[in-house]
Protein backbone atom coordinates (compact mmCIF):
# COMPACT_ATOMS: atom_id res chain seq x y z
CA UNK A 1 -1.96 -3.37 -0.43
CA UNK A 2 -0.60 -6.76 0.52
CA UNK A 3 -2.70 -9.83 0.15
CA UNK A 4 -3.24 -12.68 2.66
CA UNK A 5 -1.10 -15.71 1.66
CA UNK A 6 -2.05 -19.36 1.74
CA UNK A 7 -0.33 -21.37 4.30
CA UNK A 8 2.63 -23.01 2.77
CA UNK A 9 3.20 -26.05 5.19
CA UNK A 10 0.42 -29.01 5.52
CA UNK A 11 -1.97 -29.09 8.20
CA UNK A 12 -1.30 -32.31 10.02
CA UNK A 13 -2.72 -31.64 13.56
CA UNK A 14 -6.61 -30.85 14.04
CA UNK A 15 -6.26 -29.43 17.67
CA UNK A 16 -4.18 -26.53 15.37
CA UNK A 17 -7.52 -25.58 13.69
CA UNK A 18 -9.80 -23.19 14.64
CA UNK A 19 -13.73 -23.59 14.18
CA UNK A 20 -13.71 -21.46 10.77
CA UNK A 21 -10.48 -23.54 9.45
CA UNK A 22 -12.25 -26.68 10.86
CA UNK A 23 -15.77 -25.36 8.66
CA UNK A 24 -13.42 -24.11 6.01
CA UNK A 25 -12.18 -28.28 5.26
CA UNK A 26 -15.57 -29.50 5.62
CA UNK A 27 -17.04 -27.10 3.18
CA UNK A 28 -13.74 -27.79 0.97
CA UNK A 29 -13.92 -31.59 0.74
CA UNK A 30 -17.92 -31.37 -0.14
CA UNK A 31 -17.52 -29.43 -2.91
CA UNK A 32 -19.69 -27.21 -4.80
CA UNK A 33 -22.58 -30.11 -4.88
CA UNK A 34 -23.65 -29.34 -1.59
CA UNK A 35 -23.35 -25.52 -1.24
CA UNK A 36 -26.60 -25.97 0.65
CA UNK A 37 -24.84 -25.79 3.77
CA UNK A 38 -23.86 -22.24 3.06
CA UNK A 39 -27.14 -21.27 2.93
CA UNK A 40 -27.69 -22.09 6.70
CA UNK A 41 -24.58 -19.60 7.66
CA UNK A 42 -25.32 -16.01 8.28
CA UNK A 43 -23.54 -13.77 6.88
CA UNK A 44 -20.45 -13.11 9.17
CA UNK A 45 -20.06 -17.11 9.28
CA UNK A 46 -19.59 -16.71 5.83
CA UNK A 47 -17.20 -14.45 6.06
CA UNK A 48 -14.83 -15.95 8.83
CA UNK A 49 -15.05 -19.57 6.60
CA UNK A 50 -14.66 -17.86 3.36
CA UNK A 51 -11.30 -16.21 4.77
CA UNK A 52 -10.32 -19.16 7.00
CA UNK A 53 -10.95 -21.39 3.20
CA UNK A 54 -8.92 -18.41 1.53
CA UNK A 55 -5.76 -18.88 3.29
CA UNK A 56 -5.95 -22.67 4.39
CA UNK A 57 -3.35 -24.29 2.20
CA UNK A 58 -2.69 -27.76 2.12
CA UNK A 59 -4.59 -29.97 4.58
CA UNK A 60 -3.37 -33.35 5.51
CA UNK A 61 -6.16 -36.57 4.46
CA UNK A 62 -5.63 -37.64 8.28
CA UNK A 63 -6.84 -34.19 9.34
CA UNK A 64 -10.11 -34.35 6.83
CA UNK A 65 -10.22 -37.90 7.77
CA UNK A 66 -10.74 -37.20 12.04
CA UNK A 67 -12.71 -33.89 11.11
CA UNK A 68 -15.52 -35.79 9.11
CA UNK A 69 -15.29 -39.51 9.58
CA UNK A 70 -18.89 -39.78 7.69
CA UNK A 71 -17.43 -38.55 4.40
CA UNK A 72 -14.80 -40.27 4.72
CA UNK A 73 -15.75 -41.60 1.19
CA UNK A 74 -15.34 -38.54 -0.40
CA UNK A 75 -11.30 -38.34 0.14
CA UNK A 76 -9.11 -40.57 -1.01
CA UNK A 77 -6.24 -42.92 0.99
CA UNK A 78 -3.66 -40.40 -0.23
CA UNK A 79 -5.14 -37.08 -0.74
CA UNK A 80 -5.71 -33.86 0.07
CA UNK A 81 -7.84 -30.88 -0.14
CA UNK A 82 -6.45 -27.30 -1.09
CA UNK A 83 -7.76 -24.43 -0.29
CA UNK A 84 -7.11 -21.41 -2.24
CA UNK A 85 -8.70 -18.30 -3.45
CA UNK A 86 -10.19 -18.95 -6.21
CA UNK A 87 -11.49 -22.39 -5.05
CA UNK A 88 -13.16 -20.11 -2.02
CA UNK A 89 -14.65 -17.75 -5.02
CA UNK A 90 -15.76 -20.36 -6.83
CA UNK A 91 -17.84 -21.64 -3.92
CA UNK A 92 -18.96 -18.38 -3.07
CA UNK A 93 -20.45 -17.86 -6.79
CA UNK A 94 -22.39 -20.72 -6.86
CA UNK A 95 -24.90 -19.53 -4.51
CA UNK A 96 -24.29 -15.42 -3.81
CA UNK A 97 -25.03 -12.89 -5.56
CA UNK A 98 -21.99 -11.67 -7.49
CA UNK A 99 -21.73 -8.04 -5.86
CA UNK A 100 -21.71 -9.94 -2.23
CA UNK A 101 -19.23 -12.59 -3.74
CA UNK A 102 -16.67 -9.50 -5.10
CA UNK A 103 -17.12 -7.60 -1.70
CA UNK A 104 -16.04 -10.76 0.21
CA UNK A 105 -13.38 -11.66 -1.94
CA UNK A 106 -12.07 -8.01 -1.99
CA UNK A 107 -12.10 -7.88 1.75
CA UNK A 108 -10.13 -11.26 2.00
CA UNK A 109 -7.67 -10.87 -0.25
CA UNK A 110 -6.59 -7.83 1.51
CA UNK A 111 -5.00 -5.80 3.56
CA UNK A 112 -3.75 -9.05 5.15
CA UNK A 113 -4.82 -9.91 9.09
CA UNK A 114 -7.48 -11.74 10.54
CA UNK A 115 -8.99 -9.33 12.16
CA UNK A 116 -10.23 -6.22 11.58
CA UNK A 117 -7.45 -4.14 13.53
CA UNK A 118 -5.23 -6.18 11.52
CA UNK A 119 -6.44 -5.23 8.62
CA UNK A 120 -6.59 -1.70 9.51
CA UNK A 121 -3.10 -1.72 10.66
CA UNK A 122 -1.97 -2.02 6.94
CA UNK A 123 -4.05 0.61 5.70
CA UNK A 124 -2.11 3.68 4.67
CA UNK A 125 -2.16 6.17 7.34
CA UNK A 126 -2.98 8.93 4.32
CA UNK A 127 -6.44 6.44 3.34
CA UNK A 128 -7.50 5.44 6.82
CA UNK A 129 -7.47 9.24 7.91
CA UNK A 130 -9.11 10.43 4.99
CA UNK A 131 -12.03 7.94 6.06
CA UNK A 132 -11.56 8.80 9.90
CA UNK A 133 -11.75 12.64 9.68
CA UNK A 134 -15.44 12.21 8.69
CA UNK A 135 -16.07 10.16 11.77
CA UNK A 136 -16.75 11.09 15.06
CA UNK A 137 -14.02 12.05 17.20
CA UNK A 138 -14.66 9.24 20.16
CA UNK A 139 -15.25 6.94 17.19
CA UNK A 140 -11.95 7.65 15.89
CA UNK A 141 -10.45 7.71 19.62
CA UNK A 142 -11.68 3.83 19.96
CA UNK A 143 -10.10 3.09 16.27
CA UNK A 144 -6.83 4.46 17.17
CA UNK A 145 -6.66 3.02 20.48
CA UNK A 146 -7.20 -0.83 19.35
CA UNK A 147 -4.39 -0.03 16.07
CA UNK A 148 -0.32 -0.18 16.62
CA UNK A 149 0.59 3.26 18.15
CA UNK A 150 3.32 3.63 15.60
CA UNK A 151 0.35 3.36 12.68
CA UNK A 152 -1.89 5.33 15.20
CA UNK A 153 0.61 8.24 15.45
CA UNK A 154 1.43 8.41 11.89
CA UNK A 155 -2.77 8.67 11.22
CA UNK A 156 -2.99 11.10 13.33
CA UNK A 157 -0.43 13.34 11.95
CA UNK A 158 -2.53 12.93 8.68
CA UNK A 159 -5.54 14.15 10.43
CA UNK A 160 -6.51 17.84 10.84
CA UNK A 161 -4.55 19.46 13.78
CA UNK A 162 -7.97 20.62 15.97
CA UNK A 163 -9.61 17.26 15.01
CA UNK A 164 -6.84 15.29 15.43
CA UNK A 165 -6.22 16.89 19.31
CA UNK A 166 -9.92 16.37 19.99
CA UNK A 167 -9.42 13.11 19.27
CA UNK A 168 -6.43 12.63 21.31
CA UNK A 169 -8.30 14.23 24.38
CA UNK A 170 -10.99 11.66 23.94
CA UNK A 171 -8.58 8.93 24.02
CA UNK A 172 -6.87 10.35 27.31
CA UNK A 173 -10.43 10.38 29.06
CA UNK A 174 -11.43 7.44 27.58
CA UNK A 175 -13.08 4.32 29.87
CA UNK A 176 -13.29 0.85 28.52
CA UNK A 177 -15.32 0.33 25.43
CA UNK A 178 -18.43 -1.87 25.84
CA UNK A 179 -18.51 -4.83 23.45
CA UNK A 180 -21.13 -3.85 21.81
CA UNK A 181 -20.10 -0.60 21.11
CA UNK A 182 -16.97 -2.36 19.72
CA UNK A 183 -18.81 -4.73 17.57
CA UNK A 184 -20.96 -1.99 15.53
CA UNK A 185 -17.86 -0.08 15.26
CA UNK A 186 -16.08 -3.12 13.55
CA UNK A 187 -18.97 -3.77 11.26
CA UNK A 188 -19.13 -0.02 10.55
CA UNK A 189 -15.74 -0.21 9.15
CA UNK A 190 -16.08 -3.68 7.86
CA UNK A 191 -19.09 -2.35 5.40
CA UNK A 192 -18.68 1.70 4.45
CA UNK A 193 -15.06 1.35 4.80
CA UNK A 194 -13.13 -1.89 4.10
CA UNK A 195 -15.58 -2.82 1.48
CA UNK A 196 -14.87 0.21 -0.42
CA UNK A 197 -11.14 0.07 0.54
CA UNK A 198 -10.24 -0.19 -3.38
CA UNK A 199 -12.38 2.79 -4.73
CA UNK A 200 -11.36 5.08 -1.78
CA UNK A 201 -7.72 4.35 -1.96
CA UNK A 202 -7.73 4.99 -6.08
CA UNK A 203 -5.16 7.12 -7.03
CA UNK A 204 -5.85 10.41 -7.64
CA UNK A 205 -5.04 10.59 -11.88
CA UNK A 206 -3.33 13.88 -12.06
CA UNK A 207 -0.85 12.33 -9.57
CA UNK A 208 -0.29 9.10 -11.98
CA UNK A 209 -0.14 11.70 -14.86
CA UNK A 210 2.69 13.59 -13.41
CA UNK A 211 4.69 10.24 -12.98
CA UNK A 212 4.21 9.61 -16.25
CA UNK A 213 5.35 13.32 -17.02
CA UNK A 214 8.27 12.55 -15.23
CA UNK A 215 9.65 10.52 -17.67
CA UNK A 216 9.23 12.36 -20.60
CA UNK A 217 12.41 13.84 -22.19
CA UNK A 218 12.90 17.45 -21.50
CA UNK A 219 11.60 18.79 -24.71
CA UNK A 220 8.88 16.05 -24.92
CA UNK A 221 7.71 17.15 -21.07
CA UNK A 222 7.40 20.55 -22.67
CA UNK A 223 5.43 19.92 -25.75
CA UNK A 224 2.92 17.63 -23.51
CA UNK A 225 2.44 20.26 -21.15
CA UNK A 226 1.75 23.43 -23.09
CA UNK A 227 -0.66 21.13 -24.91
CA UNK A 228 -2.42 20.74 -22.05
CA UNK A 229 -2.42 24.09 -20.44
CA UNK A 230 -4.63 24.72 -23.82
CA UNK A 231 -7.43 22.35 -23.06
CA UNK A 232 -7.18 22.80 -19.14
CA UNK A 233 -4.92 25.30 -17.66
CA UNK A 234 -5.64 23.63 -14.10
CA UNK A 235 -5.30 20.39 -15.07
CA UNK A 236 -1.36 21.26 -16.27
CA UNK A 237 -0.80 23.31 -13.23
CA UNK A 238 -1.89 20.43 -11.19
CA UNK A 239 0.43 18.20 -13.10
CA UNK A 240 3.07 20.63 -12.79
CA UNK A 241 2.85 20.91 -9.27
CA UNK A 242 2.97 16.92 -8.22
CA UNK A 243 6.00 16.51 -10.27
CA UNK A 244 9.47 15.75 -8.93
CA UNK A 245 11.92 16.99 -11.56
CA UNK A 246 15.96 17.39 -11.29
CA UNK A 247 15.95 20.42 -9.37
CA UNK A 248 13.79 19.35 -6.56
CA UNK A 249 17.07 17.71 -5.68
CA UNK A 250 17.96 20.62 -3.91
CA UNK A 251 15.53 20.21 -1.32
CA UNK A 252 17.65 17.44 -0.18
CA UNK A 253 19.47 17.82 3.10
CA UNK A 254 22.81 17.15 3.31
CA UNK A 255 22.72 13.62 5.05
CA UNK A 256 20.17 13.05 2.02
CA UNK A 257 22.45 14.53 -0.97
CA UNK A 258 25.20 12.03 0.84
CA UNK A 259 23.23 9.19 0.69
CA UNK A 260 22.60 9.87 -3.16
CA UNK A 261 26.10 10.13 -3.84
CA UNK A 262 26.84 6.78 -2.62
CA UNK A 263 23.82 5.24 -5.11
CA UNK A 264 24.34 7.28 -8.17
CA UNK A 265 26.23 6.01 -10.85
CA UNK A 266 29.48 8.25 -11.11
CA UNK A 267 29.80 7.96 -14.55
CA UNK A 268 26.28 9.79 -14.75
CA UNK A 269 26.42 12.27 -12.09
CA UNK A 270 28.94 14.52 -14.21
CA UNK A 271 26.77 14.61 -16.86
CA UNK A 272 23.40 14.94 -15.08
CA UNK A 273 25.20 18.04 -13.07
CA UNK A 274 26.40 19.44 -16.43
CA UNK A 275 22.82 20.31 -17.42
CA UNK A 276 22.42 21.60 -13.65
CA UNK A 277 21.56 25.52 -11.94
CA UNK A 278 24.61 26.60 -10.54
CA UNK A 279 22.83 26.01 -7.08
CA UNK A 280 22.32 22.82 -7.24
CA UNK A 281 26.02 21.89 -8.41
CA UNK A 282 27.40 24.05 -5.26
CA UNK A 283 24.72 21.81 -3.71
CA UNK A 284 25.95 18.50 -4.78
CA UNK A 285 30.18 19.91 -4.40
CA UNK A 286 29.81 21.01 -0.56
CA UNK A 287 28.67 17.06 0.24
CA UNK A 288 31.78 15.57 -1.54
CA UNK A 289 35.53 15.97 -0.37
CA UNK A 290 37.36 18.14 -1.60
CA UNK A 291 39.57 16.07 -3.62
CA UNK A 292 36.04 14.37 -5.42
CA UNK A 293 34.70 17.81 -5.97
CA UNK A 294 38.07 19.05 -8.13
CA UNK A 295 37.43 15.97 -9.76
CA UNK A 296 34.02 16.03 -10.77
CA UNK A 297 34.53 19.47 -11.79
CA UNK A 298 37.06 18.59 -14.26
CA UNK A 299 35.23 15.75 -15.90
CA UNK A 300 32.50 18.34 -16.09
CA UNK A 301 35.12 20.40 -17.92
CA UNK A 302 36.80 17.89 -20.23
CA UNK A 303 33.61 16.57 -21.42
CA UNK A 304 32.98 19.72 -23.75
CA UNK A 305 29.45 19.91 -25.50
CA UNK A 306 26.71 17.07 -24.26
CA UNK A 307 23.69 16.28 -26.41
CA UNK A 308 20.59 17.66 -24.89
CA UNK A 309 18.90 13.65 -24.65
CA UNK A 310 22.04 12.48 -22.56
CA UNK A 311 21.78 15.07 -20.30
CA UNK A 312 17.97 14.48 -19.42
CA UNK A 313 18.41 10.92 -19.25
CA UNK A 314 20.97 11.27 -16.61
CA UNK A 315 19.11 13.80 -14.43
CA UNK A 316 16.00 11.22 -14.79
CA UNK A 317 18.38 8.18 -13.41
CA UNK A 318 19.32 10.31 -10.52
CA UNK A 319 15.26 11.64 -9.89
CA UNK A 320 14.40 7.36 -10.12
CA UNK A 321 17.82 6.31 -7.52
CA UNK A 322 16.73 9.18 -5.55
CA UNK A 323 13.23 7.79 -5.54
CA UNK A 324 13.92 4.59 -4.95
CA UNK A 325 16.07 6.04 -1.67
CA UNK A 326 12.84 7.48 -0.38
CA UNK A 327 10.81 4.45 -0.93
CA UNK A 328 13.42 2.45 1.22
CA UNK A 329 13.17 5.07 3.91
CA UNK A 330 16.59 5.95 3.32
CA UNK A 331 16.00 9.61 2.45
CA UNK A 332 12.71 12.41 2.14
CA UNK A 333 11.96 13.78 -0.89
CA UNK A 334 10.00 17.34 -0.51
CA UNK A 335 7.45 18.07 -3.72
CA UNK A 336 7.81 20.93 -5.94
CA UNK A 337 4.73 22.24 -4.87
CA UNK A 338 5.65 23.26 -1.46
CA UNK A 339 6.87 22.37 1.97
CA UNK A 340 4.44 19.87 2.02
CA UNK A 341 6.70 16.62 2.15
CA UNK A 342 6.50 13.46 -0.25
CA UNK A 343 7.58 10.06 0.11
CA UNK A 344 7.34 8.43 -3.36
């Protein structure tokens, strides 16, 4: 998740501000000995000052000056006031409870944008559908139809197939939404979903095992796993299953193995291809020219024996570029546990 950034320019001009940001300065310049004031805020006020104070930045002693001409003993000729997050949670702490201060905090810091579709629109599709495919489907019709429709498509390919077309017949039949409506749907997410955005979004261990997996040596992979398939046969098949290993390379498709070829260290690929199935060489040779095939294949030759370690660590250099690829959007990597694809 990306965090909301403080602004990095100074706030010279007031009429800029909104009402939060113009709360947000008062609130900043009178400190934490008169957090009285919060106490007369409900609690969305809070919120839309504590995120305004959150990503305020510098503001100019002019601005603080016009805002609140009373005080204007409490800022110097020259100064400013900065706000920042952990000024705002140190604010926050002095008079909430420390569950309500985390949950704020948590929601501030991210996903970045100020309002709630914002917010949602840098939610994984894969998280946000797991939430919405508990909801109902005109609820989920309204969500989707206030988010980007590029984000909106992409959540709704996540979603079951009958659920997800209920949902897009409720969006084509779909009137304006009352305000009100809108507003408990906002808060809805706001509190069971965006609160909890950290725990639901927690990823799944056996997945973070089988990275880890990944970059074990060949023979160190295989000690680890028949270890485990001893104390839980389902927990190593699991493993097993979300790991991307050599071969999976040949799931590639050719504008994909192409696109490797240009990123992979020649030196390597030789040797990484020596410890290859005869599949996937064939694989890799029918992408390359003729002339770089012949070639490859007699480096392959003249190298004679390769150590065992050199072989794996090459293979694991190509799995990481080809990685790397997919996080870019360059290629798509399919899992070895099915069709199902993966983008790392």
């Amino acid at each position: 998740m990306s965090k909301a950034s403080s602004k990095s320019t100074i706030i010279t001009d007031p009429s800029q501000l909104t009402g939060p940001e113009k709360a947000a300065i008062v609130l900043l310049t009178l400190g934490e000995d008169h957090t009285a004031i919060w106490q007369m805020l409900d609690e969305e006020e809070i919120r839309e000052v504590s995120q305004a104070m959150a990503t305020l930045g510098n503001v100019n002693s002019s601005v603080v000056e016009a805002l609140l001409v009373e005080f204007i003993s409490n800022v110097s000729g020259g100064g400013t006031v900065m706000g920042s997050f952990e000024q705002t949670q140190r604010l926050l702490a002095s008079f909430l409870d420390p569950d309500k201060v985390d949950n704020l905090m948590e929601e501030i810091r991210g996903p970045a944008g100020r309002t709630m579709w914002d917010k949602l629109g840098n939610v994984s599709e894969g998280v946000l559908a797991n939430y919405l495919k508990n909801e109902y489907p005109q609820t989920v019709a309204v969500v989707l139809s206030k988010i980007k429709p590029d984000h909106a498509s992409r959540v709704l390919g996540a979603l079951p197939e009958d659920f997800a077309m209920e949902c897009v017949t409720r969006m084509l039949r779909m009137e304006p939404v009352q305000r009100e409506i809108l507003d408990k749907i906002e808060q809805t997410l706001r509190t069971e979903f965006m609160s909890n955005l950290a725990r639901t979004s927690k990823r799944d261990s056996h997945e973070m095992m089988a990275e880890i997996f990944n970059s074990f040596d060949r023979q160190t992979e295989t000690r680890f796993i028949s270890a485990l398939e001893e104390r839980s046969r389902d927990s190593a098949e699991r493993i097993r299953a979300l790991m991307f290993v050599f071969e999976d390379l040949s799931k590639l498709d050719p504008g994909g193995v192409q696109t490797l070829l240009r990123a992979v260290d020649k030196s390597q690929l030789g040797l990484a291809l020596k410890g290859a199935s005869e599949d996937l060489r064939n694989l890799f040779f029918s992408n390359m020219s003729e002339r770089a095939a012949r070639i490859l294949r007699e480096d392959m030759e003249n190298m004679g024996p390769v150590r065992l370690r050199d072989v794996d660590q090459a293979q694991m250099a190509m799995v990481q570029s080809a990685k790397d690829l997919a996080q870019k959007g360059e290629i798509m990597l399919a899992g070895s546990s099915g069709d199902d694809e993966l983008i790392y």
